[in-house]
N, C-alpha and C. Protein backbone atom coordinates (compact mmCIF):
# COMPACT_ATOMS: atom_id res chain seq x y z
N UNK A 1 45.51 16.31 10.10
CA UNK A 1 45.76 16.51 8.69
C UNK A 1 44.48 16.90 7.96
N UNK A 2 43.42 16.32 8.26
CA UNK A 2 42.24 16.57 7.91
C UNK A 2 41.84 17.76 7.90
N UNK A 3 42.06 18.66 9.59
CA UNK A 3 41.34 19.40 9.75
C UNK A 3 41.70 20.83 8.75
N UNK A 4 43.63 20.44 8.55
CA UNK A 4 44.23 21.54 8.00
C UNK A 4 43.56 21.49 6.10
N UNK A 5 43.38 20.39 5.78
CA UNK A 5 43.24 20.21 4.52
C UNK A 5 41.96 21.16 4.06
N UNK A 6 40.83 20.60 5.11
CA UNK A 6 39.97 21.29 4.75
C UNK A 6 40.46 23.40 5.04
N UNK A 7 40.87 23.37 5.49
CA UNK A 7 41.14 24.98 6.07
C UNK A 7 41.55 25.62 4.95
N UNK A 8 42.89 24.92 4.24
CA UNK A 8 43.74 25.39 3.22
C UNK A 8 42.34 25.66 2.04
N UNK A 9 41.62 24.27 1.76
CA UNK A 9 40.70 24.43 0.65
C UNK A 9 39.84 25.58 0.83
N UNK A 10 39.65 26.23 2.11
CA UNK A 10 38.05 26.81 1.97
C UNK A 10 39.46 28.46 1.91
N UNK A 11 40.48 28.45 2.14
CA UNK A 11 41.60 29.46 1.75
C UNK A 11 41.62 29.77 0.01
N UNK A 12 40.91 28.22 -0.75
CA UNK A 12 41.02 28.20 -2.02
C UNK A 12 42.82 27.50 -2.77
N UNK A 13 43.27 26.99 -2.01
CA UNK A 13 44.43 26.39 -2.40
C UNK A 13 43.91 24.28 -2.08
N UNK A 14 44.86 24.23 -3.03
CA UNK A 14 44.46 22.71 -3.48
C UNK A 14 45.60 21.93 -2.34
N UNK A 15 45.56 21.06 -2.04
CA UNK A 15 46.57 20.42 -1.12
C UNK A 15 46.76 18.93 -1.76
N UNK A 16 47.87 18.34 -1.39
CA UNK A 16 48.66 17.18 -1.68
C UNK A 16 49.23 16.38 -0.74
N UNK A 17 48.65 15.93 -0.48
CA UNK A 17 49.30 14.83 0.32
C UNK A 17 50.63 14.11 0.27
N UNK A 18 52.16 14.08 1.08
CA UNK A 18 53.12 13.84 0.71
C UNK A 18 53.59 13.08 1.98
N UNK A 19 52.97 12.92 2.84
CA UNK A 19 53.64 11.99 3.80
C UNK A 19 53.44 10.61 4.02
N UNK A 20 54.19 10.15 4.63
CA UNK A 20 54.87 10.23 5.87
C UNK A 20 56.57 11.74 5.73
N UNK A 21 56.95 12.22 6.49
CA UNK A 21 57.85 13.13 6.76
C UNK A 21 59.12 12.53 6.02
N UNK A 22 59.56 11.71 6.01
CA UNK A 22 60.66 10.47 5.23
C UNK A 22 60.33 10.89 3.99
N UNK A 23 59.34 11.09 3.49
CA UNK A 23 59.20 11.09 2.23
C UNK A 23 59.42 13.15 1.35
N UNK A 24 59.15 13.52 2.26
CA UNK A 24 59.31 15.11 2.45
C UNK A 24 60.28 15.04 0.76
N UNK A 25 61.70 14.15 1.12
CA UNK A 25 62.47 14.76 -0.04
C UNK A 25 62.11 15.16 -1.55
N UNK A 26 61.12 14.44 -1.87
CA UNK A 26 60.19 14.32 -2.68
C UNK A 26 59.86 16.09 -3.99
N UNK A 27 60.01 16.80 -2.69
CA UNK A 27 59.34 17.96 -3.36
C UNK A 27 60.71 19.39 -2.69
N UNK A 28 62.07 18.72 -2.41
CA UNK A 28 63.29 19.56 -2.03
C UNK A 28 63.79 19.51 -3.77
N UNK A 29 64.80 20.55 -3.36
CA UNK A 29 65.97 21.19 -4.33
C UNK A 29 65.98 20.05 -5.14
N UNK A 30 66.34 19.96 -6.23
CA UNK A 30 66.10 19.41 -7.61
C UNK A 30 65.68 17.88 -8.08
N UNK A 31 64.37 18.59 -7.53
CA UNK A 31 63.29 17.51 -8.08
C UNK A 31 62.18 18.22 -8.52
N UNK A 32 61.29 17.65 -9.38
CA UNK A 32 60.37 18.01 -10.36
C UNK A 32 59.48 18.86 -9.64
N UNK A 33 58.53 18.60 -8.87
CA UNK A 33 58.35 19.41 -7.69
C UNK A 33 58.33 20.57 -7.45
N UNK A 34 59.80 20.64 -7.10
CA UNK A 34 60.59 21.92 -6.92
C UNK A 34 60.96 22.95 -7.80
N UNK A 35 61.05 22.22 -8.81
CA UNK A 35 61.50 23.49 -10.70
C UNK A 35 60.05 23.71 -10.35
N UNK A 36 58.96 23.15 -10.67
CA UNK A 36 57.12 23.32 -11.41
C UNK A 36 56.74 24.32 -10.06
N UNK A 37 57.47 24.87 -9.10
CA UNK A 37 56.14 24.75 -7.68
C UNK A 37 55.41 25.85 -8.28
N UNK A 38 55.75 27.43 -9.07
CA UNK A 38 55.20 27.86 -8.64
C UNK A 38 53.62 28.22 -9.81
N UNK A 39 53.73 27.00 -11.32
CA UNK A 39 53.12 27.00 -11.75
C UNK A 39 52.58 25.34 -12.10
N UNK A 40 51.93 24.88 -11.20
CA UNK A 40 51.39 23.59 -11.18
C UNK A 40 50.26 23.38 -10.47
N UNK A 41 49.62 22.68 -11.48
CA UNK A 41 47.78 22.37 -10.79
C UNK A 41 48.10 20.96 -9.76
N UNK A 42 47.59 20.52 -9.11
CA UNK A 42 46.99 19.77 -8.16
C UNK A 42 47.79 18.26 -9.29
N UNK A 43 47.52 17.88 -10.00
CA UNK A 43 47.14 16.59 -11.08
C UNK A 43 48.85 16.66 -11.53
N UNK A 44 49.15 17.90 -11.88
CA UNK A 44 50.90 18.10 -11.70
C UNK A 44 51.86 17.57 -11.13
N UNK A 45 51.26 18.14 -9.69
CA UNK A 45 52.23 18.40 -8.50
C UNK A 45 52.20 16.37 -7.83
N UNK A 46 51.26 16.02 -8.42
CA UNK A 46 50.76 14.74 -7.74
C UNK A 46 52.04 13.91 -8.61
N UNK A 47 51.57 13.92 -10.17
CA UNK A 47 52.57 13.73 -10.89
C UNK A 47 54.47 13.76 -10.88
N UNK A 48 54.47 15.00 -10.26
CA UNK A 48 55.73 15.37 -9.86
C UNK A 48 56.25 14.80 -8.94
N UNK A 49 55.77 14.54 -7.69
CA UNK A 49 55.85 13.83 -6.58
C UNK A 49 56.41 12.75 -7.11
N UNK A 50 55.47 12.14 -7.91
CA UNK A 50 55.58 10.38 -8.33
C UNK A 50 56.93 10.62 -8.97
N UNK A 51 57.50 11.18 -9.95
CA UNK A 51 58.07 11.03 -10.59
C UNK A 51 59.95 11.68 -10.09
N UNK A 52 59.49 11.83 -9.07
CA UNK A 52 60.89 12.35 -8.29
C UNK A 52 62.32 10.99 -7.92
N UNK A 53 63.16 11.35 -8.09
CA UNK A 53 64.41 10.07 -7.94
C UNK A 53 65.14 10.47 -6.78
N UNK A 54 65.66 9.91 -5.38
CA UNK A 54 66.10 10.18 -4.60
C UNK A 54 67.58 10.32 -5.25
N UNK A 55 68.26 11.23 -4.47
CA UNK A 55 69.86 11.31 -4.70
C UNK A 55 70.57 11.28 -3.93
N UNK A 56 71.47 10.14 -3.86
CA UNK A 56 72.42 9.80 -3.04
C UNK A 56 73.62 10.07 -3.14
N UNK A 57 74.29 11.00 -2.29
CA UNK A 57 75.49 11.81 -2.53
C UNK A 57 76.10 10.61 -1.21
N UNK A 58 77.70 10.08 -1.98
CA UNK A 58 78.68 9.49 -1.05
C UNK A 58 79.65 10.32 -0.66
């Protein structure tokens, strides 16, 4: 994870940390995340994450 983080940065893109993989849903189809992706800073997207509600369809 490390090694990619640094790779992406020296690419000039900011990275976020979102795992474990379980947690993935976080940043799918309609969650905050997902509306903001393609205009959100780093401090955002962190934000967004946090603020996401799982949805449980019966």
């Amino acid at each position: 994870m490390e090694l990619v983080t640094r790779l992406y940065d020296r690419f000039g893109f900011d990275t976020v940390d979102n795992s474990p993989l379980s947690e993935s849903w976080r940043s799918g189809p309609g969650q905050p995340a997902w509306a903001a992706h393609e205009h959100q800073t780093r401090a955002e997207l962190m934000a967004n994450l946090a603020r996401a509600r799982r949805i449980i369809v019966r």
